[in-house]
Each structure stands twice: as structure tokens, then as C-alpha cells.
Protein backbone atom coordinates (compact mmCIF):
# COMPACT_ATOMS: atom_id res chain seq x y z
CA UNK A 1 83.85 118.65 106.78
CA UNK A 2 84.10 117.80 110.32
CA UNK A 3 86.71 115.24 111.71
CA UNK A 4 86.37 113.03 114.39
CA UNK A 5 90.02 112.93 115.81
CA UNK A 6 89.18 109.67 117.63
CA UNK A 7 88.97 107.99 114.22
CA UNK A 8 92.34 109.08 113.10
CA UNK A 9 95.02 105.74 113.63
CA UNK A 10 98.21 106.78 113.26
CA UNK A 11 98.80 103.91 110.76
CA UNK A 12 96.68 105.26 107.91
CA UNK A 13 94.05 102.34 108.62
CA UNK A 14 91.18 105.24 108.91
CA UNK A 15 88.67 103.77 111.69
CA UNK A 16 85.51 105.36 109.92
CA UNK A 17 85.67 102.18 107.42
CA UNK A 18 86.82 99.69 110.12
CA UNK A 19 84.38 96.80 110.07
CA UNK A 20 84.52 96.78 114.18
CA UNK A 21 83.98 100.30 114.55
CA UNK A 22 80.91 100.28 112.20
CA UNK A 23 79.55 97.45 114.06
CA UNK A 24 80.13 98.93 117.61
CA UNK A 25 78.74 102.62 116.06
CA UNK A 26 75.80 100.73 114.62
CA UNK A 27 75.18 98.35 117.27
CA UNK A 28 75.31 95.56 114.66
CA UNK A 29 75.75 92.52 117.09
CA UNK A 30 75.25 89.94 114.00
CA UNK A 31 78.22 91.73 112.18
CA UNK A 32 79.77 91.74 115.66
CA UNK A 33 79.39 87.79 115.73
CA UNK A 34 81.18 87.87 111.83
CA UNK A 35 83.76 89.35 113.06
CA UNK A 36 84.19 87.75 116.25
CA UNK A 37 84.84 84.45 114.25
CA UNK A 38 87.57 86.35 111.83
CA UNK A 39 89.49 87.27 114.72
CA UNK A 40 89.37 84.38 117.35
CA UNK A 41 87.56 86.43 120.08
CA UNK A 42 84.07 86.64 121.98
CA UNK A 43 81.13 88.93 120.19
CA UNK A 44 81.16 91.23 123.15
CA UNK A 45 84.95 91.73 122.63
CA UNK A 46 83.81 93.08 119.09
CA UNK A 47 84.20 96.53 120.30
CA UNK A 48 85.87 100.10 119.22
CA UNK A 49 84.82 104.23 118.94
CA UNK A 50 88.38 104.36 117.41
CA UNK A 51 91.88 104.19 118.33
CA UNK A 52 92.51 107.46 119.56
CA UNK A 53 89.59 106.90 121.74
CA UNK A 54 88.93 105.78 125.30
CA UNK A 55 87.11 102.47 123.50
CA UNK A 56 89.57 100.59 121.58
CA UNK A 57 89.59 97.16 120.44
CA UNK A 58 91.78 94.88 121.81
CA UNK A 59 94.64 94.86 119.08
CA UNK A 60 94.79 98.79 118.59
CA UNK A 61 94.85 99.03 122.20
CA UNK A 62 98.32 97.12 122.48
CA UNK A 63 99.35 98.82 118.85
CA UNK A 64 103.19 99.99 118.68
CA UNK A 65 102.18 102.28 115.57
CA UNK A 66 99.92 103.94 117.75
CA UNK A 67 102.05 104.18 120.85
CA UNK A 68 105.31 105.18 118.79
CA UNK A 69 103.22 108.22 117.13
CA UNK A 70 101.95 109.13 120.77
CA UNK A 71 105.94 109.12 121.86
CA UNK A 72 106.78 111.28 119.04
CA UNK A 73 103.92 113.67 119.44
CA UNK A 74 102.62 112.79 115.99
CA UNK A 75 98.94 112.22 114.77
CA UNK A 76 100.26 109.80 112.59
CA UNK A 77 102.99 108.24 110.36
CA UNK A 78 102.47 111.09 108.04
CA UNK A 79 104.28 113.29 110.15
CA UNK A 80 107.36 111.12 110.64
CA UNK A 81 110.21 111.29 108.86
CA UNK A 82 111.58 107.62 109.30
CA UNK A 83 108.56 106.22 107.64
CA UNK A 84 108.29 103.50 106.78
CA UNK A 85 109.73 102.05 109.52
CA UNK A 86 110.23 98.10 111.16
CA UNK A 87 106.68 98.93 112.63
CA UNK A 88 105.36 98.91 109.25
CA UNK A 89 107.49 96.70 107.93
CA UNK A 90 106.12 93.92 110.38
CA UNK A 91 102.89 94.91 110.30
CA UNK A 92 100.95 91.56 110.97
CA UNK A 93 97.91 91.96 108.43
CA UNK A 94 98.99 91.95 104.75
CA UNK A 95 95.68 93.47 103.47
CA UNK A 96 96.00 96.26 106.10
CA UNK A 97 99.94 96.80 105.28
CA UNK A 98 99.15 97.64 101.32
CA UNK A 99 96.21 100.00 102.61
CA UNK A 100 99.11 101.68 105.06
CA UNK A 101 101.41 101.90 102.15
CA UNK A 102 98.76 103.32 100.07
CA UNK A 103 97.05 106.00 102.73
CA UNK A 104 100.20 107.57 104.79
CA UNK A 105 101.55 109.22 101.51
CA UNK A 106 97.72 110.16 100.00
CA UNK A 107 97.04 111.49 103.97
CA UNK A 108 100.92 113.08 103.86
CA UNK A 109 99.78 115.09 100.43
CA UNK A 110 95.94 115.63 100.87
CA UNK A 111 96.35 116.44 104.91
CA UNK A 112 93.74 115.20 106.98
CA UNK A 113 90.66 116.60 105.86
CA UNK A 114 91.13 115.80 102.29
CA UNK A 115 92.60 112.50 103.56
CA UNK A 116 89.55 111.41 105.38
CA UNK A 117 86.96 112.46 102.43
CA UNK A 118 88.62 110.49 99.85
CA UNK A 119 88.88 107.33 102.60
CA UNK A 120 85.43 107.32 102.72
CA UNK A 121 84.70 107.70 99.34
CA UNK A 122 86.93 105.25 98.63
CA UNK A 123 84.65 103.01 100.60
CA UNK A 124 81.34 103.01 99.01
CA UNK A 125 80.05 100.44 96.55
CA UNK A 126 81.30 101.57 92.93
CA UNK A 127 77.16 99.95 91.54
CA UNK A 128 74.65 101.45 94.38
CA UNK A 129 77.12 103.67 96.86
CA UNK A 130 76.21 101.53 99.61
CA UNK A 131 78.72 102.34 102.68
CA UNK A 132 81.34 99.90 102.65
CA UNK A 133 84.10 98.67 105.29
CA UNK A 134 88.01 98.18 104.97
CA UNK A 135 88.17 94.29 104.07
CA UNK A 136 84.36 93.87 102.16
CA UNK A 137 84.14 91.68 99.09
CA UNK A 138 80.75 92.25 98.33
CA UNK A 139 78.06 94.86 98.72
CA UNK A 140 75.55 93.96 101.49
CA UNK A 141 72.88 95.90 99.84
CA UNK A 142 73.25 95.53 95.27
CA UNK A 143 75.83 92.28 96.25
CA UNK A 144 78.01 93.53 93.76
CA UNK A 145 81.84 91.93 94.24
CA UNK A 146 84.39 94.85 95.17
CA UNK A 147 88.24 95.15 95.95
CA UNK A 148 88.35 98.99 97.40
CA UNK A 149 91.68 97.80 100.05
């Protein structure tokens, strides 16, 4: 398996299943419009290739996880020591604090590779296997309900 480093947040919140990377890989502008409403900004603001890339969206680009890793030298929280930390502990987004909780010590014991598989396994509809994104409550494709965060 091949990883895109790029995709790797320091947090644990794997980009691969982020609903605004999927829509900026895909080019999905109605998704991009979705989203735009859940988070207060223009459509064309609806943009990321990751956070370790040179495209990030606007709130991993100002992300203290993210710089705080960078400081360290780390690739992520996996690798630190003092986790979990204040950064954590204030993390803004209840939904994505239980999927940090959850991934740093899965990532910390699988390592990366085995880490990223089982992330995006984790995110595919349990009916059809549809690919799914971090936050869905329903299968676009069978509609089947699902709670994967």
C-alpha cells in the first residue's frame, strides 16, 4: 500500500475520509456547497489536498496540532509522548475529538500503513461498501444510516 504523506494530519483526523478533501479531489462543487453551509464559508473556500500539503483548508491551515507536531519534528501525535495534551483537550469539534482519541493510539500500535488501511476501511458503507467520509450519516449510494466516527 502506498501512502500519500500529504494526507497524514498529525491529529489522527486521516484526510483521505475528510468530506472537504473528497470534494476538492473529486471536484464535487455540490458537496462543496454542503459543506460550505456546515462551516459558515464561501463554496470556493471548500478547498484541501490535505494538511501536510501546499492546499489546505482554512482551519488546518491555522491548526496548533499541526504546527506543534511540525515544532517537534513529529508526523503526528503518535510520536509524542505528552499526548494527550491541552491541544487535544480543547479541540473545538467534539465528533472529531472522539475520532482523535480513537485513531492516535490504533495509528501509535498499527504504524502508519496499517493505520491508514483500517481508516479507510473503516469508512465504507457496512450494506453496499460505498466510500464514505468522516461525519456521514447515511450512504449516498444504498442510503443506509451509519455511525463509522
Amino acid at each position: 500500500m502506498s501512502v500519500d504523506p500529504n494526507l497524514l494530519a498529525p491529529c489522527g483526523l486521516y484526510c483521505g475520509v475528510c468530506g472537504v478533501y473528497v470534494a476538492s479531489r473529486d471536484g464535487n462543487e455540490k458537496f462543496k456547497e454542503k459543506l460550505s453551509t456546515v462551516y459558515g464559508v464561501q463554496p470556493e473556500e471548500v478547498h484541501c489536498l490535505g494538511c501536510m500539503s501546499d492546499t489546505r483548508w482554512t482551519f488546518c491551515e491555522q491548526c496548533l496540532i499541526r504546527t506543534c507536531a511540525g515544532e517537534k519534528g513529529y508526523v503526528g501525535c503518535h510520536e509524542c509522548d505528552d499526548w494527550p495534551c491541552t491541544y487535544i483537550d480543547n479541540f473545538p469539534i467534539e465528533v472529531g475529538k472522539r475520532v482523535i482519541m480513537r485513531a492516535i493510539p490504533q495509528w501509535r500500535e498499527m504504524g502508519t500503513e496499517g493505520w491508514v488501511e483500517a481508516e479507510e476501511k473503516r469508512y465504507l458503507c457496512p450494506e453496499c461498501g460505498n466510500a464514505l467520509f468522516r461525519g456521514a450519516k447515511r450512504c449516498r449510494q444504498c442510503k443506509t444510516a451509519v455511525d463509522l466516527d
